[in-house]
C-alpha atoms as a PDB file:
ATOM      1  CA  UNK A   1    -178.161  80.679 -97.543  1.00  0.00           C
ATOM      2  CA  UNK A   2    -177.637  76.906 -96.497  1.00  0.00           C
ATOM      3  CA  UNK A   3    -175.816  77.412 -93.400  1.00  0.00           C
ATOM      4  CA  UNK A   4    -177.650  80.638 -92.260  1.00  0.00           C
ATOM      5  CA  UNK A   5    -180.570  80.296 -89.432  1.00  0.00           C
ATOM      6  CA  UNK A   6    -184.006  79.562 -90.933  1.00  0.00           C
ATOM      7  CA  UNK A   7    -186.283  82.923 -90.604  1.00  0.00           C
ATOM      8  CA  UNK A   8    -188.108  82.788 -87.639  1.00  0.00           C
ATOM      9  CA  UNK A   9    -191.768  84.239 -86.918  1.00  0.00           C
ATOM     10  CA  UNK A  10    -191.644  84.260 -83.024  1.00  0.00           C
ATOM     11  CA  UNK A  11    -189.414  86.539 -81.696  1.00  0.00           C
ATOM     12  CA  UNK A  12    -190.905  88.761 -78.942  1.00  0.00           C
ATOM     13  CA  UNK A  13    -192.380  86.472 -76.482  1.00  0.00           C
ATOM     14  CA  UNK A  14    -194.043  86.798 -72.662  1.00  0.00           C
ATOM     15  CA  UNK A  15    -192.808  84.608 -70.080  1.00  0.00           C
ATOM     16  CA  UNK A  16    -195.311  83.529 -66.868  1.00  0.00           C
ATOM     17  CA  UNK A  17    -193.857  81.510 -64.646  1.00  0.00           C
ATOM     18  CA  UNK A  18    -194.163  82.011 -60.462  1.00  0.00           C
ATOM     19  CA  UNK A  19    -190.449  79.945 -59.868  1.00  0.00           C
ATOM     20  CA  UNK A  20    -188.078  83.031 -59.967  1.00  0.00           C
ATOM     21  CA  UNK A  21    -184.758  80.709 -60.507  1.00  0.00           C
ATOM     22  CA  UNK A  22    -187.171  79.313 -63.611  1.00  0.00           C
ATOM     23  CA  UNK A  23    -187.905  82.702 -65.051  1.00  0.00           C
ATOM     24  CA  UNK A  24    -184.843  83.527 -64.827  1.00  0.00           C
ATOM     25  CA  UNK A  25    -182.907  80.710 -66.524  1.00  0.00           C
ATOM     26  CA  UNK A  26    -185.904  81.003 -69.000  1.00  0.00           C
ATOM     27  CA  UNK A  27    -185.158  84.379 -69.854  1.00  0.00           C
ATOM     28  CA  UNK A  28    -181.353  84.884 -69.668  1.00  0.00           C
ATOM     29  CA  UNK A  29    -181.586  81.361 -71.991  1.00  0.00           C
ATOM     30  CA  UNK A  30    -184.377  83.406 -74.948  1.00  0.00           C
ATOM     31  CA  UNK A  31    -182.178  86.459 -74.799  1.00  0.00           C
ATOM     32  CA  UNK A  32    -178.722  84.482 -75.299  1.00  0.00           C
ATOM     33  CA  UNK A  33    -181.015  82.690 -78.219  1.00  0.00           C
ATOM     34  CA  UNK A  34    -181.869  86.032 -79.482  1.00  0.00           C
ATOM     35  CA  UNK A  35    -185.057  86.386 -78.881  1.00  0.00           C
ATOM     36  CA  UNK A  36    -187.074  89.837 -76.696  1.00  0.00           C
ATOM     37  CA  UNK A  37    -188.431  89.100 -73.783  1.00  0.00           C
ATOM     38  CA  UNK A  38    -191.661  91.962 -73.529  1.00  0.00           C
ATOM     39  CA  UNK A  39    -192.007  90.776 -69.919  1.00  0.00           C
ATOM     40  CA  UNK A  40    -191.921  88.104 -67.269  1.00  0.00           C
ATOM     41  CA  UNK A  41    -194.790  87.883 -64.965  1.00  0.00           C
ATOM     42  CA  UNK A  42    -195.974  85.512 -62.556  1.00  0.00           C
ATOM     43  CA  UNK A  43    -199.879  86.655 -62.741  1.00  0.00           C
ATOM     44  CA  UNK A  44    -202.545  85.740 -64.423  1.00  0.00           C
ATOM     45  CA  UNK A  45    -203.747  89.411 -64.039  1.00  0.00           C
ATOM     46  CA  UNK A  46    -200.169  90.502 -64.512  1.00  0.00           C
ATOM     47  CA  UNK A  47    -200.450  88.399 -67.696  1.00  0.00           C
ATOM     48  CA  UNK A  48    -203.339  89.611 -69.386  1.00  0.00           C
ATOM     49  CA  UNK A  49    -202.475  92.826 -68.769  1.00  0.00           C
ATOM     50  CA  UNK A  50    -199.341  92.262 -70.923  1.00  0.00           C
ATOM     51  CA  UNK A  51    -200.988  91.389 -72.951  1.00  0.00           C
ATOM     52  CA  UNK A  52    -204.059  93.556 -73.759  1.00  0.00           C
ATOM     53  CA  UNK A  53    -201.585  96.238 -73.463  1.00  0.00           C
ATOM     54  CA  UNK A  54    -198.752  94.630 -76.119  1.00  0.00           C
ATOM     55  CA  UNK A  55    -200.348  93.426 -79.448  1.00  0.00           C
ATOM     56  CA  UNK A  56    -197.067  92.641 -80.571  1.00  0.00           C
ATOM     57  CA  UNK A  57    -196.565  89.185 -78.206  1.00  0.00           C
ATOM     58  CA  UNK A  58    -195.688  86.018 -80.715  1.00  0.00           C
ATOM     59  CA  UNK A  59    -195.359  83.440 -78.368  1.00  0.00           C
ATOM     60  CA  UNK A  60    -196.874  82.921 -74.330  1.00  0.00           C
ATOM     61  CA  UNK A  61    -194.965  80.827 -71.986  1.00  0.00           C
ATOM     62  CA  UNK A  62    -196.842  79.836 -69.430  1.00  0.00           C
ATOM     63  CA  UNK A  63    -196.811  77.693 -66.619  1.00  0.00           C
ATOM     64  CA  UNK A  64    -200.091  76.252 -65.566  1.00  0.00           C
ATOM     65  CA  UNK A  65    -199.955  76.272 -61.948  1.00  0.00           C
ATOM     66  CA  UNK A  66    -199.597  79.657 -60.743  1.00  0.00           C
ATOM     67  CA  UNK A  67    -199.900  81.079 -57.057  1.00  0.00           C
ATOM     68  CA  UNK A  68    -202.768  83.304 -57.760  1.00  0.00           C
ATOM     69  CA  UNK A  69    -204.357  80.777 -60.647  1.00  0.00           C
ATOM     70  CA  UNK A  70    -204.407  78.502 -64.207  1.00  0.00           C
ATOM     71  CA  UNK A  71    -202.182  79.329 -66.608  1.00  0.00           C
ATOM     72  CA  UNK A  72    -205.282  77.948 -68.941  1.00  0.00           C
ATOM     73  CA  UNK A  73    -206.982  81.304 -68.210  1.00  0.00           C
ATOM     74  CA  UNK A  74    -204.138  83.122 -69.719  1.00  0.00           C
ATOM     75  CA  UNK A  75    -203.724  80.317 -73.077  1.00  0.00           C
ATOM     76  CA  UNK A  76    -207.207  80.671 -72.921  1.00  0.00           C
ATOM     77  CA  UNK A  77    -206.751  84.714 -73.746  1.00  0.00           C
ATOM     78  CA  UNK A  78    -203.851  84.635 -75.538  1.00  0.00           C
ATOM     79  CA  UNK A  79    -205.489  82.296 -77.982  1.00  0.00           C
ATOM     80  CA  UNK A  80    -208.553  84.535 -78.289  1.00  0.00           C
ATOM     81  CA  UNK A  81    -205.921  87.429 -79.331  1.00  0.00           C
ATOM     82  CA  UNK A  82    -204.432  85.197 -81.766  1.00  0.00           C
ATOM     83  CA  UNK A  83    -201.234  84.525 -79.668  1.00  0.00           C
ATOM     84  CA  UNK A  84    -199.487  81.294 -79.838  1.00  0.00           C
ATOM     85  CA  UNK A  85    -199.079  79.449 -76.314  1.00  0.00           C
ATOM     86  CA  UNK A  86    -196.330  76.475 -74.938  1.00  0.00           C
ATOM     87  CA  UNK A  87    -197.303  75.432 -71.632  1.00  0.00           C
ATOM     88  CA  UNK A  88    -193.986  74.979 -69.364  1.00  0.00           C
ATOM     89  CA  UNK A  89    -195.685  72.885 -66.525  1.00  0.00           C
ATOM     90  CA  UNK A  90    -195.038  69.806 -64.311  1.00  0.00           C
ATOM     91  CA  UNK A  91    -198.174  68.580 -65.542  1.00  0.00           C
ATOM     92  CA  UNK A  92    -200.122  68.985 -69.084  1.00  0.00           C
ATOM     93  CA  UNK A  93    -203.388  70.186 -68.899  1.00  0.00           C
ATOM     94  CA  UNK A  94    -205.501  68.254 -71.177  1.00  0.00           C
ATOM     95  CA  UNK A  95    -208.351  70.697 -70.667  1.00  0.00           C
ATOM     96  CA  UNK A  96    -205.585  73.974 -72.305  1.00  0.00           C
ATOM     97  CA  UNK A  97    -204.742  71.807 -75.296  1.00  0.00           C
ATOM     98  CA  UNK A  98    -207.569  73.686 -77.560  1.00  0.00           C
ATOM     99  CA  UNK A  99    -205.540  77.088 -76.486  1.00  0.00           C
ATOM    100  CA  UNK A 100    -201.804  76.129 -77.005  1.00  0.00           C
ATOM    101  CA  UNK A 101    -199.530  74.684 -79.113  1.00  0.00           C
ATOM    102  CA  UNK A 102    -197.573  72.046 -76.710  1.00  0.00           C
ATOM    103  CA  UNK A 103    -196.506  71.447 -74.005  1.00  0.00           C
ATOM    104  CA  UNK A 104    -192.784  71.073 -72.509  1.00  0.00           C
ATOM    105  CA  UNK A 105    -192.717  69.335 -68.923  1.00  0.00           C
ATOM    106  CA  UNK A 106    -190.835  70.603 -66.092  1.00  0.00           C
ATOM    107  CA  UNK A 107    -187.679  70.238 -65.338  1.00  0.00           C
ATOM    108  CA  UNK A 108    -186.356  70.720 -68.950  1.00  0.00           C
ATOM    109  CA  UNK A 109    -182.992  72.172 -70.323  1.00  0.00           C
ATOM    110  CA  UNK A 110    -182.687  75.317 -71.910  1.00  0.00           C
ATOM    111  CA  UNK A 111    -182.201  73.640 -75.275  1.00  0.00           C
ATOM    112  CA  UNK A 112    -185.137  71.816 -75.271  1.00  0.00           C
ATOM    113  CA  UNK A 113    -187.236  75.472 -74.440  1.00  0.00           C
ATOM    114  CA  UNK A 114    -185.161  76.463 -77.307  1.00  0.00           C
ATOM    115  CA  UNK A 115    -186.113  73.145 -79.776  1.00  0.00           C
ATOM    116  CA  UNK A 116    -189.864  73.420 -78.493  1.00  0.00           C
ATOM    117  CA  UNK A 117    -190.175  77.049 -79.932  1.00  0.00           C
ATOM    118  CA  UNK A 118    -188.636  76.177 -82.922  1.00  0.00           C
ATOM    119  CA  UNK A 119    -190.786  73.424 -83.568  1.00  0.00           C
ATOM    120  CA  UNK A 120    -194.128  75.877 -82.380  1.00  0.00           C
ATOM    121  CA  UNK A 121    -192.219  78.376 -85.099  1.00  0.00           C
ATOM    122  CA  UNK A 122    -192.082  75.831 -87.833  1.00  0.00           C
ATOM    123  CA  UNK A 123    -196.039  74.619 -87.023  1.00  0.00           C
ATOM    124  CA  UNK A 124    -196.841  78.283 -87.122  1.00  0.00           C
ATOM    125  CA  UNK A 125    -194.874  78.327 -91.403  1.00  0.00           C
ATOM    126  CA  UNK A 126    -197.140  75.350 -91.987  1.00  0.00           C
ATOM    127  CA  UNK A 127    -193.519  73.300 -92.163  1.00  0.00           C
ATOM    128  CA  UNK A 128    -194.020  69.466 -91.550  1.00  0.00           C
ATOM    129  CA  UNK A 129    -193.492  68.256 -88.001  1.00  0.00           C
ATOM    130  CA  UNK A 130    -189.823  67.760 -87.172  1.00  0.00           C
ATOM    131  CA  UNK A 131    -188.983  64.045 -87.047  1.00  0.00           C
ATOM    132  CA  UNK A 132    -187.426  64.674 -83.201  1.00  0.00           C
ATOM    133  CA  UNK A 133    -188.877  66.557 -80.687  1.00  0.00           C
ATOM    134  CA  UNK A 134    -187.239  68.033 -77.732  1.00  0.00           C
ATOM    135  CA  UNK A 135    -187.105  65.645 -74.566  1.00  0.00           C
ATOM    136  CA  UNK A 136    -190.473  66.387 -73.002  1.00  0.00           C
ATOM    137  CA  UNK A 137    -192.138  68.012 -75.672  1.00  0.00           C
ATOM    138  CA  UNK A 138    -195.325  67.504 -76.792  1.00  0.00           C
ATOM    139  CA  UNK A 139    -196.380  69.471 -80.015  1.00  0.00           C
ATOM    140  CA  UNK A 140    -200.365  69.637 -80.933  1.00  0.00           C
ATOM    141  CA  UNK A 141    -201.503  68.929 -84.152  1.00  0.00           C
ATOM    142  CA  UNK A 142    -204.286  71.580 -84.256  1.00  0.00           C
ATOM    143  CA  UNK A 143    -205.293  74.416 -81.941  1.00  0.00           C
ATOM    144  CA  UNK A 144    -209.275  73.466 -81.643  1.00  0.00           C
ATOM    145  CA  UNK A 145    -211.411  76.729 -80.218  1.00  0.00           C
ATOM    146  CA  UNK A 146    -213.563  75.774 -77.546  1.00  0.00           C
END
């Protein structure tokens, strides 16, 4: 199929993010896309609950600075549960980038979430790294255990 849309292995993903006008563009945006939406949170505890209760979670969304604390604790534990992790943050942690994937700064467009999972999707198929990245985008090389 040349035209049709390349197969994609995220598809059920967990959004955290404390702005509610964010998590809701964020999620009204990955349901128009196509993908499920298990939940939107804007814990940490909330979080990990998700997601020791949901072994089916392909992607985390996660912003980094949450009311009640790091987003890094939750990449940190969605990492250790084999989860793949975008931080959507103001500000890249340096010290998360050995639990996520990338990172997409704040403010972004919809289509640049969008672009940033796709090119998380295509890391995840082993497919070379797209020659364009979304506008704030930065996509890891290699998720390092620490």
């Amino acid at each position: 199929m040349v035209f049709g849309r390349k197969k994609r292995v995220i598809s059920r993903l967990l959004v955290v993010e404390d702005e509610p006008l964010v998590a809701f563009d964020n999620e009204h945006s990955l349901t128009e896309e196509g993908f499920e939406v298990v939940a939107t949170v804007d814990r940490v505890a909330d979080a990990i609950a998700v997601l020791e209760a949901n072994a089916d979670i392909d992607l985390v969304l996660v912003d980094v600075n949450l009311t009640d604390g790091s987003g890094i604790d939750i990449a940190r534990h969605a990492h250790a549960r084999g989860v793949a992790v975008i931080f959507c943050t103001g500000d890249c942690p340096e010290g998360g980038r050995a639990f996520a994937r990338g990172c997409l700064a704040k403010p972004y467009r919809p289509a640049d979430l969008i672009a940033a999972i796709a090119a998380v999707d295509g890391q995840l198929q082993g497919r070379p790294r797209p020659r364009r990245l979304p506008r704030g985008f930065s996509l890891f090389e290699q998720t390092v255990v620490a």
